[in-house]
C-alpha atoms as a PDB file:
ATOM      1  CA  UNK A   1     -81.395 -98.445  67.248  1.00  0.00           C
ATOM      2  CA  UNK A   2     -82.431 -96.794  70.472  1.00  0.00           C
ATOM      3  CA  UNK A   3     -82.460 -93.000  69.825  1.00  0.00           C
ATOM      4  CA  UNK A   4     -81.735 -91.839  73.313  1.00  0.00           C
ATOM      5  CA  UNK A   5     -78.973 -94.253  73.827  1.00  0.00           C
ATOM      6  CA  UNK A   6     -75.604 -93.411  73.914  1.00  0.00           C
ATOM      7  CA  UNK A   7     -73.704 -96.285  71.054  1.00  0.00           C
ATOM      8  CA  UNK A   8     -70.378 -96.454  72.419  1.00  0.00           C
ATOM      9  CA  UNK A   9     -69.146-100.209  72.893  1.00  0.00           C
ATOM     10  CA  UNK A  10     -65.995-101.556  72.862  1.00  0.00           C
ATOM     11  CA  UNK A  11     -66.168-103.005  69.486  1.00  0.00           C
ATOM     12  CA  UNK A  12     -69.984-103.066  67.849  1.00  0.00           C
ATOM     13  CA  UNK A  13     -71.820-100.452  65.691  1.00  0.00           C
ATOM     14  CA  UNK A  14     -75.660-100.235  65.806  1.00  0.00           C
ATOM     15  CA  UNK A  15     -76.968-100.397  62.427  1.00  0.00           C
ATOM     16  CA  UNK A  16     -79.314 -97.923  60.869  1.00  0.00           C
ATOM     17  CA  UNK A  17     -82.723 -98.877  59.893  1.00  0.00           C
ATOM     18  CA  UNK A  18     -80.996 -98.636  55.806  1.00  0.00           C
ATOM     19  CA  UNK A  19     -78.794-100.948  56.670  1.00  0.00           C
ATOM     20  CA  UNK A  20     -80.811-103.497  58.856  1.00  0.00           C
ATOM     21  CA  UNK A  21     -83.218-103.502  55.650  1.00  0.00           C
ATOM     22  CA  UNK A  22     -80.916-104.795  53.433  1.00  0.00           C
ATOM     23  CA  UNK A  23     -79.180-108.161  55.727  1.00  0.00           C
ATOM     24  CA  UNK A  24     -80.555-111.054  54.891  1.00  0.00           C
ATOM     25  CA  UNK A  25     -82.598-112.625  58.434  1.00  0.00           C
ATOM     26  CA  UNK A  26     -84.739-114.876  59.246  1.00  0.00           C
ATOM     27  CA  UNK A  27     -86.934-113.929  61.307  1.00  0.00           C
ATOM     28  CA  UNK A  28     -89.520-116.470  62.838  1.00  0.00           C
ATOM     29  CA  UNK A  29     -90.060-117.897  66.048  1.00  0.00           C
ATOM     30  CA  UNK A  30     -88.030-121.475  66.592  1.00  0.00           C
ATOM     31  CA  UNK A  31     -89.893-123.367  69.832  1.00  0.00           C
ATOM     32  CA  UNK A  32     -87.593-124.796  72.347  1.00  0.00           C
ATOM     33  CA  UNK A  33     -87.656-128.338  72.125  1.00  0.00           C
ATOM     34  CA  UNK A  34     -86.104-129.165  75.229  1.00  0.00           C
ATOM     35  CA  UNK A  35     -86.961-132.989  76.490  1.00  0.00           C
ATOM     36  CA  UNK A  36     -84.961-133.068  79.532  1.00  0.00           C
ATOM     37  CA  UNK A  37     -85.328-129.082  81.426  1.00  0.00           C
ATOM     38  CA  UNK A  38     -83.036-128.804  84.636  1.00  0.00           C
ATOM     39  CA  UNK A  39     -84.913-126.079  85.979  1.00  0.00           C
ATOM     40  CA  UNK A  40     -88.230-125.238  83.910  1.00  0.00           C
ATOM     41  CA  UNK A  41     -90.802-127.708  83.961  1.00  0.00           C
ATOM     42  CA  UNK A  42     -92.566-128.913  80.255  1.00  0.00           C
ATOM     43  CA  UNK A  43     -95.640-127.119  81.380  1.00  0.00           C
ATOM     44  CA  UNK A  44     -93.627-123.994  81.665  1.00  0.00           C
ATOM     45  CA  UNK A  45     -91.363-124.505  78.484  1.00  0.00           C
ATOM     46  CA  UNK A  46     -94.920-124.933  77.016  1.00  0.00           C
ATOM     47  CA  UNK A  47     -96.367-122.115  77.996  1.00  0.00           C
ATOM     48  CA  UNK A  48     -93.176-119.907  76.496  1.00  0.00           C
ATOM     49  CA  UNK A  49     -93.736-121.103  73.231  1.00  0.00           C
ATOM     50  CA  UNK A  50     -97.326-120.406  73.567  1.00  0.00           C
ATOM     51  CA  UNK A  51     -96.933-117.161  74.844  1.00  0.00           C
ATOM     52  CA  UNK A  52     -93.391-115.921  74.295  1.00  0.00           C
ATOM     53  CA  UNK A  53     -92.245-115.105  77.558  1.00  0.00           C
ATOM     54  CA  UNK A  54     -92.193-116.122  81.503  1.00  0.00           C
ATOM     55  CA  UNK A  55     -92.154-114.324  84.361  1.00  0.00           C
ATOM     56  CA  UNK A  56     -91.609-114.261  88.277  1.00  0.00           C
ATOM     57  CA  UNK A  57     -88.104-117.102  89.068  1.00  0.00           C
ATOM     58  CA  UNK A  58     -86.424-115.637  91.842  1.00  0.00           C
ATOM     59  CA  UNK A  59     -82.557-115.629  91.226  1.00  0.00           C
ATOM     60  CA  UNK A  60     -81.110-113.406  94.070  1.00  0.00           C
ATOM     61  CA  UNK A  61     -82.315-112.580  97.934  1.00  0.00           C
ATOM     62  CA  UNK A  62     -82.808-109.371  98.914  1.00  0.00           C
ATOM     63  CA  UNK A  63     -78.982-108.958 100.432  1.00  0.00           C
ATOM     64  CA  UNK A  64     -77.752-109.705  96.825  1.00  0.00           C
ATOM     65  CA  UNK A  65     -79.940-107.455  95.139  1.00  0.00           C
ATOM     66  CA  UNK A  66     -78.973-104.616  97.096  1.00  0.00           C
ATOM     67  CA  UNK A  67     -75.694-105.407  96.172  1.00  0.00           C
ATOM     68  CA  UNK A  68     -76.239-105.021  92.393  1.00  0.00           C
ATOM     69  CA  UNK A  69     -78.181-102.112  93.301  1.00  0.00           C
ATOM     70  CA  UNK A  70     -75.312-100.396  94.933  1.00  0.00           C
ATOM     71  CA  UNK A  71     -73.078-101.097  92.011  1.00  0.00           C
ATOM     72  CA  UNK A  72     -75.757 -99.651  89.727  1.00  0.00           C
ATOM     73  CA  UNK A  73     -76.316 -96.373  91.584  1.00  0.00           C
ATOM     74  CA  UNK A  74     -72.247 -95.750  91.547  1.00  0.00           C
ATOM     75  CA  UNK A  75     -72.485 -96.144  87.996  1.00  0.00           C
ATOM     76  CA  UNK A  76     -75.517 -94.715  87.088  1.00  0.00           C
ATOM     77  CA  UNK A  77     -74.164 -91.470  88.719  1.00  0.00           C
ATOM     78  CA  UNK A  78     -70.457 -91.472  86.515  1.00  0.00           C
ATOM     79  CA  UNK A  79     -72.404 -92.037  83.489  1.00  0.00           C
ATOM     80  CA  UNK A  80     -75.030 -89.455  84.163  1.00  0.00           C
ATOM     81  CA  UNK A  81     -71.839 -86.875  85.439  1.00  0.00           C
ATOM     82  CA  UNK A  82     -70.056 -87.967  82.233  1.00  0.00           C
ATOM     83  CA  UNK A  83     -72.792 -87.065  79.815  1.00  0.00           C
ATOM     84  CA  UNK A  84     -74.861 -90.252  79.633  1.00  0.00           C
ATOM     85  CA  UNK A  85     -78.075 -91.074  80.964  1.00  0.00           C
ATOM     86  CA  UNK A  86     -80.254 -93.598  82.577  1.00  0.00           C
ATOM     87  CA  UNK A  87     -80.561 -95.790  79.088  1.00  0.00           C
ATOM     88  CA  UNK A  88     -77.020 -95.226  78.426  1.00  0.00           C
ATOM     89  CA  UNK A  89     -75.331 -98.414  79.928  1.00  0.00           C
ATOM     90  CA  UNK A  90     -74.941-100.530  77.404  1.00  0.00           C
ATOM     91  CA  UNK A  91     -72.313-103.759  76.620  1.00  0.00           C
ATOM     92  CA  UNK A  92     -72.087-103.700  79.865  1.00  0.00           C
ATOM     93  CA  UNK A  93     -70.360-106.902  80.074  1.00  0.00           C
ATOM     94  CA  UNK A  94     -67.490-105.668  78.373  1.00  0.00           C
ATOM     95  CA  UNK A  95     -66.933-102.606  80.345  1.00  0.00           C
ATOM     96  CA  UNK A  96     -67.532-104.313  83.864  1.00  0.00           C
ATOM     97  CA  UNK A  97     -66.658-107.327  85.758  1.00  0.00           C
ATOM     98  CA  UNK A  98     -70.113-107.493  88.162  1.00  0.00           C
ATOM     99  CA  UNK A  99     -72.137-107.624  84.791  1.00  0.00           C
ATOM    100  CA  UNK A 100     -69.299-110.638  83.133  1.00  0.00           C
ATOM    101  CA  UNK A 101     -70.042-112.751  86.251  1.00  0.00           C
ATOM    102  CA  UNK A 102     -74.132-112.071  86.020  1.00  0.00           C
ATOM    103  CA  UNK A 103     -74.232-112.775  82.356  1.00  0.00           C
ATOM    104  CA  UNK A 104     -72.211-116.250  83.215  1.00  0.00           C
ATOM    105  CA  UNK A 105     -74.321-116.599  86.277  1.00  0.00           C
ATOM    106  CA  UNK A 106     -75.000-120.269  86.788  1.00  0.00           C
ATOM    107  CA  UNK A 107     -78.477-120.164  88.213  1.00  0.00           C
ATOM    108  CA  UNK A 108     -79.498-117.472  85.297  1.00  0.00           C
ATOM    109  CA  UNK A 109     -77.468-119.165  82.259  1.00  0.00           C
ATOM    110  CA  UNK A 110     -79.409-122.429  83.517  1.00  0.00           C
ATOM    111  CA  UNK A 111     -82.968-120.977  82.835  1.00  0.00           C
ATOM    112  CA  UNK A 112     -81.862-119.733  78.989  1.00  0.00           C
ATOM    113  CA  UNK A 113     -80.641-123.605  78.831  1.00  0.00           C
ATOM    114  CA  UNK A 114     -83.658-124.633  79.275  1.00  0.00           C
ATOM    115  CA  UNK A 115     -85.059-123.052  76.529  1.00  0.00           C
ATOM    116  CA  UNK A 116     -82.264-122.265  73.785  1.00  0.00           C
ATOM    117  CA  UNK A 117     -80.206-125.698  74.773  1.00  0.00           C
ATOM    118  CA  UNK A 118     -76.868-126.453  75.823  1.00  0.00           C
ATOM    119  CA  UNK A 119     -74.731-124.364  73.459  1.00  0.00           C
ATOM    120  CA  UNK A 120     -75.477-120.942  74.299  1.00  0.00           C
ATOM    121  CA  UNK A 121     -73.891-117.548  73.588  1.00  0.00           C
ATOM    122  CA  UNK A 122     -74.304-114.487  75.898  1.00  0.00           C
ATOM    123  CA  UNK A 123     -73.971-111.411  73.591  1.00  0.00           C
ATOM    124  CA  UNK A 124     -75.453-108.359  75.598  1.00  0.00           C
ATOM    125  CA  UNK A 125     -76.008-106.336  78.836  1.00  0.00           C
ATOM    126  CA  UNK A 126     -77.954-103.473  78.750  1.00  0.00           C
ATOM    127  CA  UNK A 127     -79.439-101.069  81.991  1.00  0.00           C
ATOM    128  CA  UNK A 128     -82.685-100.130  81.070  1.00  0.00           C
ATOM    129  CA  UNK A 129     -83.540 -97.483  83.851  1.00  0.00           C
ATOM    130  CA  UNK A 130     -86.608 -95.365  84.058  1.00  0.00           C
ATOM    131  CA  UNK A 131     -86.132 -92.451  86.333  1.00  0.00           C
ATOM    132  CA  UNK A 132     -89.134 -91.251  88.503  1.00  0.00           C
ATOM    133  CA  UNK A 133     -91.465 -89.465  86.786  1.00  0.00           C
ATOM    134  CA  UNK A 134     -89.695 -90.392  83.167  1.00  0.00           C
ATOM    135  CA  UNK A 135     -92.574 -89.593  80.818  1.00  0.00           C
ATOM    136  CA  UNK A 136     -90.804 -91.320  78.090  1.00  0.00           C
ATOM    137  CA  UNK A 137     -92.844 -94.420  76.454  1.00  0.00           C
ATOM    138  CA  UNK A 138     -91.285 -97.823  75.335  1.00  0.00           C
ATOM    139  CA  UNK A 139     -92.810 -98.228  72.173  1.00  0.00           C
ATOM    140  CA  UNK A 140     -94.386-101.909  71.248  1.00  0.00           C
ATOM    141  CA  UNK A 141     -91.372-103.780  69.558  1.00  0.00           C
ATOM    142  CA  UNK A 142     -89.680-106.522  68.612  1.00  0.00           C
ATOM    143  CA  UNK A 143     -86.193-106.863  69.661  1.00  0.00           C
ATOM    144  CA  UNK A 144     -84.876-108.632  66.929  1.00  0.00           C
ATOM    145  CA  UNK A 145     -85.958-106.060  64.489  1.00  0.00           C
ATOM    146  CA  UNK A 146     -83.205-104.107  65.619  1.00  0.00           C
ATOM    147  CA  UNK A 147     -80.304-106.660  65.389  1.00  0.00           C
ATOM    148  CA  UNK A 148     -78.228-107.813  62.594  1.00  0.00           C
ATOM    149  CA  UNK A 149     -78.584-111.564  64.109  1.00  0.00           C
ATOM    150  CA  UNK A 150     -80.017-114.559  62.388  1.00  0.00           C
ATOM    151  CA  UNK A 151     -81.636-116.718  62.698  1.00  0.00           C
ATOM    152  CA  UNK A 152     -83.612-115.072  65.353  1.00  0.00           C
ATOM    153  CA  UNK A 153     -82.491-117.326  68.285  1.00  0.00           C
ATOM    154  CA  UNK A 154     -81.933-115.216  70.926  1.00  0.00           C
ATOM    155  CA  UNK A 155     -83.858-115.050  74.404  1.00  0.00           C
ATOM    156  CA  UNK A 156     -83.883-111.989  76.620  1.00  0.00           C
ATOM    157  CA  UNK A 157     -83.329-111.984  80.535  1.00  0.00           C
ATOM    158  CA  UNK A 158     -84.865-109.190  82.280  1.00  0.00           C
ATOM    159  CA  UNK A 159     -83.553-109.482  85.881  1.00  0.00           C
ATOM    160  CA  UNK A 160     -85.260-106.894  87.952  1.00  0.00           C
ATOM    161  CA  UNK A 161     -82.668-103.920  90.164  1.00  0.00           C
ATOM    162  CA  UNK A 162     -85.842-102.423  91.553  1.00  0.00           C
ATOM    163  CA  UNK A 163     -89.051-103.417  92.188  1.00  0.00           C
ATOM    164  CA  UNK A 164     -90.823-103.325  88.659  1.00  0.00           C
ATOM    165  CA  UNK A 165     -95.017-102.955  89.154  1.00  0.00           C
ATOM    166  CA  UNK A 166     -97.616-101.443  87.185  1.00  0.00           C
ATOM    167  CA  UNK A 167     -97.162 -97.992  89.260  1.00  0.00           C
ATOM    168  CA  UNK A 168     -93.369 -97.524  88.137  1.00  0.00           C
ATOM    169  CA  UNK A 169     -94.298 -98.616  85.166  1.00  0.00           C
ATOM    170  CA  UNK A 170     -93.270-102.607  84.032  1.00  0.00           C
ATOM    171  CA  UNK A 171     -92.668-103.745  81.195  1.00  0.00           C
ATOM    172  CA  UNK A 172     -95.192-105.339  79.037  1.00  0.00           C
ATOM    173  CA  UNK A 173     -95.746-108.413  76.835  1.00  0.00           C
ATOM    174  CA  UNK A 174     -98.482-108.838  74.178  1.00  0.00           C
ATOM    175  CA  UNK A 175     -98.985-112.936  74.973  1.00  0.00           C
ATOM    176  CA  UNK A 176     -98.380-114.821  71.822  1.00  0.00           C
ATOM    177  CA  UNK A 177     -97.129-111.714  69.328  1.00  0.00           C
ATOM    178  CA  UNK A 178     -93.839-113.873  68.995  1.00  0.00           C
ATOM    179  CA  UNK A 179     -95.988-116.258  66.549  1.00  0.00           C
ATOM    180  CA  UNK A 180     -96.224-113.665  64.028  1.00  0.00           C
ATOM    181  CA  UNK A 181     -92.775-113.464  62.477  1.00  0.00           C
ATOM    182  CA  UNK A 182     -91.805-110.193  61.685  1.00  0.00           C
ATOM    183  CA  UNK A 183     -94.579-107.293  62.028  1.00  0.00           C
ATOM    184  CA  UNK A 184     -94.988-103.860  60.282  1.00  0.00           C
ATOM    185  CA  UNK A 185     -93.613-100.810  62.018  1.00  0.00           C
ATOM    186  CA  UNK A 186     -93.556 -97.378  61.494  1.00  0.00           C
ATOM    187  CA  UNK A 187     -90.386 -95.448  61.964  1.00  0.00           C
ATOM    188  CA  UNK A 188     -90.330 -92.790  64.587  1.00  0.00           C
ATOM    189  CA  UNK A 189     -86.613 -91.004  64.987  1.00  0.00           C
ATOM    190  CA  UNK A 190     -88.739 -87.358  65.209  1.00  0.00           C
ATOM    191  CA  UNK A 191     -90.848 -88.503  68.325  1.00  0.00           C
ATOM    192  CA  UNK A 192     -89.487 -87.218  71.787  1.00  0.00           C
ATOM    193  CA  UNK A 193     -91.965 -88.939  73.717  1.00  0.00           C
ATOM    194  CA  UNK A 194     -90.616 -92.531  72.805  1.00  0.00           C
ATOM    195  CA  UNK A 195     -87.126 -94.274  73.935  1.00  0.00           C
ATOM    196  CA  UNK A 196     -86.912 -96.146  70.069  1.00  0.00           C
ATOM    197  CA  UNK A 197     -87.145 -95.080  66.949  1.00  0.00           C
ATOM    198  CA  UNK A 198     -89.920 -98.167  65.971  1.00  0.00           C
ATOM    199  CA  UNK A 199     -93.057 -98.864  66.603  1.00  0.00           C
ATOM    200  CA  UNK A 200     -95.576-101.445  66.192  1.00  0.00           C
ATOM    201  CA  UNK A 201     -99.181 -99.914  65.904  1.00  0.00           C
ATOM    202  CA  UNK A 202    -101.850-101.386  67.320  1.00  0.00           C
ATOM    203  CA  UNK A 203    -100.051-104.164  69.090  1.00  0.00           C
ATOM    204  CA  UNK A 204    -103.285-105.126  71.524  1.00  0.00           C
ATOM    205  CA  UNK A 205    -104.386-106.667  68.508  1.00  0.00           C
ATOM    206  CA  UNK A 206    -101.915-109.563  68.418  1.00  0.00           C
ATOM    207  CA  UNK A 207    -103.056-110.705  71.891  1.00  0.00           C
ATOM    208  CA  UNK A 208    -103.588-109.669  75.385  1.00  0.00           C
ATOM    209  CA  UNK A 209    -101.359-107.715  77.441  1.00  0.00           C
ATOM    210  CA  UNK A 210     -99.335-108.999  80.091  1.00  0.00           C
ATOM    211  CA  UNK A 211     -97.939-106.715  82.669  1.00  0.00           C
ATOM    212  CA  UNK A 212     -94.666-107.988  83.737  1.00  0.00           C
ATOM    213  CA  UNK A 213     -94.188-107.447  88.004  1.00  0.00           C
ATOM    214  CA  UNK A 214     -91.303-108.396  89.330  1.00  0.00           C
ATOM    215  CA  UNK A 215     -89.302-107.819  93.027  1.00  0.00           C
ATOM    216  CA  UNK A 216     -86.242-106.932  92.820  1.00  0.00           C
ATOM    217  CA  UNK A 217     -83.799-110.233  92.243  1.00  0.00           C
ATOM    218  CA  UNK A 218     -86.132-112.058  89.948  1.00  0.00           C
ATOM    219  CA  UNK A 219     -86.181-112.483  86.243  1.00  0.00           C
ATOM    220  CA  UNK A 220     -88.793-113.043  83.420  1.00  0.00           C
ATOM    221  CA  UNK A 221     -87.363-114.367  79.844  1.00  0.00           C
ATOM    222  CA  UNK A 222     -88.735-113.329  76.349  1.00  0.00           C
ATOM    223  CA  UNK A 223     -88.230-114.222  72.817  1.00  0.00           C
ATOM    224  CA  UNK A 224     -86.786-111.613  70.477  1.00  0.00           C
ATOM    225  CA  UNK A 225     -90.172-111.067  68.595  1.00  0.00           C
ATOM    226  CA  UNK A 226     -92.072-111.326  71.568  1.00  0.00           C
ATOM    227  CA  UNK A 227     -94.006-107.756  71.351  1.00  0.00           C
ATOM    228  CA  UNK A 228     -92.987-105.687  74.347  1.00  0.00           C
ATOM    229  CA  UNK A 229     -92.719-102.537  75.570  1.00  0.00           C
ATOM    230  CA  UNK A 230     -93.709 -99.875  78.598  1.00  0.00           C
ATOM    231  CA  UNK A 231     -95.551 -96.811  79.689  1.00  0.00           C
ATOM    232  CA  UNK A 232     -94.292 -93.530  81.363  1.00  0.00           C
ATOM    233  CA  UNK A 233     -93.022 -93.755  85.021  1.00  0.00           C
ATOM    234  CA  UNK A 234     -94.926 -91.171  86.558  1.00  0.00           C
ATOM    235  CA  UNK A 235     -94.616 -92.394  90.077  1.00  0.00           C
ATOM    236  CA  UNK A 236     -91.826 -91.548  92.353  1.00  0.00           C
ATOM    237  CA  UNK A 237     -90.086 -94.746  92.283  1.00  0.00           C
ATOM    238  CA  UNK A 238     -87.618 -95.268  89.708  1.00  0.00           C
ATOM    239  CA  UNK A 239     -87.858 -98.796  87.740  1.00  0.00           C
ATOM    240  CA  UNK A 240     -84.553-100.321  86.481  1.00  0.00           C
ATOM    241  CA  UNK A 241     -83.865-103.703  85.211  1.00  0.00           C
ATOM    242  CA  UNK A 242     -80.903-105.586  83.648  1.00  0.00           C
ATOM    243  CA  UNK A 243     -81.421-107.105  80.387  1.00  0.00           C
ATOM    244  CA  UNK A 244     -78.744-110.158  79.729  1.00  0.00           C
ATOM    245  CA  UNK A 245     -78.879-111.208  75.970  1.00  0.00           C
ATOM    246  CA  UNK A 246     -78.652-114.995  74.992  1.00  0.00           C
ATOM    247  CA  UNK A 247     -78.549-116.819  71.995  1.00  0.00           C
ATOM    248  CA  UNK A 248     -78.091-120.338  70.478  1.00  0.00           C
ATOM    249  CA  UNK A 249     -74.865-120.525  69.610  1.00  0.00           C
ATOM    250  CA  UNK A 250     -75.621-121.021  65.991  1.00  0.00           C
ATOM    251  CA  UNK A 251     -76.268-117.416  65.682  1.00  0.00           C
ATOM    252  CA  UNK A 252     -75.248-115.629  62.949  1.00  0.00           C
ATOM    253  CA  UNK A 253     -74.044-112.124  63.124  1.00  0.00           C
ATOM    254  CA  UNK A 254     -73.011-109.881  60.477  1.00  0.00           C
ATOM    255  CA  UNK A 255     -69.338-109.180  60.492  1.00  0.00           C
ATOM    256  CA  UNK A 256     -69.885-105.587  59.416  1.00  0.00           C
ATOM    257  CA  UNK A 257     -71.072-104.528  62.602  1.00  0.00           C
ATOM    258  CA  UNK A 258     -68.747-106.175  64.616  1.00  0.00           C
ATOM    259  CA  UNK A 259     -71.417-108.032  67.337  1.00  0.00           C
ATOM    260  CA  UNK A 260     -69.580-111.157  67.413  1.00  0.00           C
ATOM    261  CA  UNK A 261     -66.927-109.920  69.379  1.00  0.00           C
ATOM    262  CA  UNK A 262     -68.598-109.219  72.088  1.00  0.00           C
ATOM    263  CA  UNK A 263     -70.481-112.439  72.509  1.00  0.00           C
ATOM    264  CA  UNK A 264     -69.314-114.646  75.359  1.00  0.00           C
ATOM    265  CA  UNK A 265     -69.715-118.562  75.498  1.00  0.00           C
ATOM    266  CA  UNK A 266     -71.684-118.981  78.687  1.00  0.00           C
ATOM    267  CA  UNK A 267     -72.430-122.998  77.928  1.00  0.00           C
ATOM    268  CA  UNK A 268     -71.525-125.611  75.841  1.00  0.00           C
ATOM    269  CA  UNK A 269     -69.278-124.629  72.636  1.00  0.00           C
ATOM    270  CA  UNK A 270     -69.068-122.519  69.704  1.00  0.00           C
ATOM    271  CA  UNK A 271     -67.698-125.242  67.129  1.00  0.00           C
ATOM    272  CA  UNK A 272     -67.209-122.766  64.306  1.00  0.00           C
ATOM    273  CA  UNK A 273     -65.855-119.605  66.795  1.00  0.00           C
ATOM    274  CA  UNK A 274     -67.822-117.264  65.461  1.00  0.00           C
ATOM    275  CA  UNK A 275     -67.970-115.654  68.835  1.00  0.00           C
ATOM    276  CA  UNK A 276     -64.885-113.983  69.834  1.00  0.00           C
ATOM    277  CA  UNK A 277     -65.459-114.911  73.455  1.00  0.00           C
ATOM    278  CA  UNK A 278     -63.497-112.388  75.423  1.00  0.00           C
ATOM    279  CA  UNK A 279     -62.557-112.075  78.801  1.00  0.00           C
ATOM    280  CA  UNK A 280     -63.538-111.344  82.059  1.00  0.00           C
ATOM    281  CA  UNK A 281     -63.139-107.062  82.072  1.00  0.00           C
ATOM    282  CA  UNK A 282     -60.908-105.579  84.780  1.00  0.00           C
ATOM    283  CA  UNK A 283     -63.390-102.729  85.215  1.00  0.00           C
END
């Protein structure tokens, strides 16, 4: 998957591009058809399966931000004193209660409702932190290309630490790339200036760019093949973000990798228990 990121969890494996190639997905974009949203309007549900993504619903106040942020300094710093660094915090949820309650947060979960439905499976927590002056790129991707899931189901919450702006360097969307299915890549494990080891070439082409500014406590959402990605942080501000990984609960994922273990029924029901559904972590 990521090549700078460290790929210990608690029970999953990251599989290689080898093995990724030969899993049977499907990979296509399945609109939410929603009737009734609790918190969305239609327009808005609309417009995300126009354009793959939304942006900009505030979820926390600025005293509850700052708490998050304190937590993720303090454990910023172990990690980076234990070896790690700023992309290394990943399954969060299983290593640490604060990230178990935000993944089963009530006024986040109810957004992903809104456009995945009632049964709903949260199956990842990942820091994504770009240090000041980070000259690393996020290439243009696809996040399900990396993930032995399927059908690909599964929308991403981005819920913004720090402020996120074009200066500290944002993520981006390319509006509408989702509607593509699956896009060429070229492999890139031997390039130092990138965080992955994929990238989509050429990805203005698909549609136009969306920069994706956020304060700190609010969220945007994306579909899995929504292309998306981000410059170097060359300011002196560093730009970190939570992403909180939901999908339908009819999900699939391989059982060689382990993935289902670590996915947590936020909503609704898992009739088959595919997903192991573990506990809160002490941690």
């Amino acid at each position: 998957m990521e090549k700078t990121f460290q790929t210990e969890t608690q029970y999953k494996t990251i599989p290689n591009q080898e093995q990724l190639s030969q899993l049977e997905r499907r990979l296509q974009f399945h609109p939410s058809t929603t009737t009734d949203p609790k918190v969305l309007t239609r327009a808005q549900i609309d417009f995300y399966n126009r354009n793959g993504y939304l942006k900009g619903f505030r979820i926390f106040n600025d005293a509850e931000i700052a708490e998050h942020r304190r937590f993720l300094d303090e454990t910023l710093a172990k990690v980076i004193a234990n070896g790690g660094n700023s992309y290394s915090i990943i399954s969060a949820h299983m290593k640490y209660g604060l990230v178990y309650d935000l993944i089963n947060h009530p006024r986040i979960v109810a957004y992903v409702k809104d456009l995945l439905g009632e049964d709903l499976i949260g199956w990842g927590a990942h820091y994504f932190c770009k240090m000041p002056h980070d000259g690393k790129v996020v290439a243009w991707h696809q996040d399900a290309s990396f993930w032995p899931l399927t059908p690909s189901k599964t929308v991403t919450v981005w819920l913004a630490i720090d402020d996120a702006d074009v200066e500290n360097s944002c993520m981006r969307f390319v509006a509408g790339s989702h509607k593509l299915g699956h896009l060429t890549y070229k492999m890139s494990e031997n390039d130092g200036t990138s965080v992955l080891n994929q990238t989509v070439e050429g990805a203005e082409q698909f549609g136009e760019v969306i920069n994706d500014e956020l304060k700190a406590g609010e969220i945007s959402l994306h579909s899995d093949l929504c292309l998306h990605g981000s410059l170097p942080n060359h300011s002196d501000r560093r730009r970190c973000g939570l992403t909180l990984r939901y999908a339908s609960a009819d999900v699939r994922s391989d059982p060689t990798f382990g993935w289902n273990k670590e996915g947590v029924v936020v909503s609704g029901q898992d009739v088959d228990h595919h997903w192991a559904n573990p506990g809160r972590p002490q941690g």
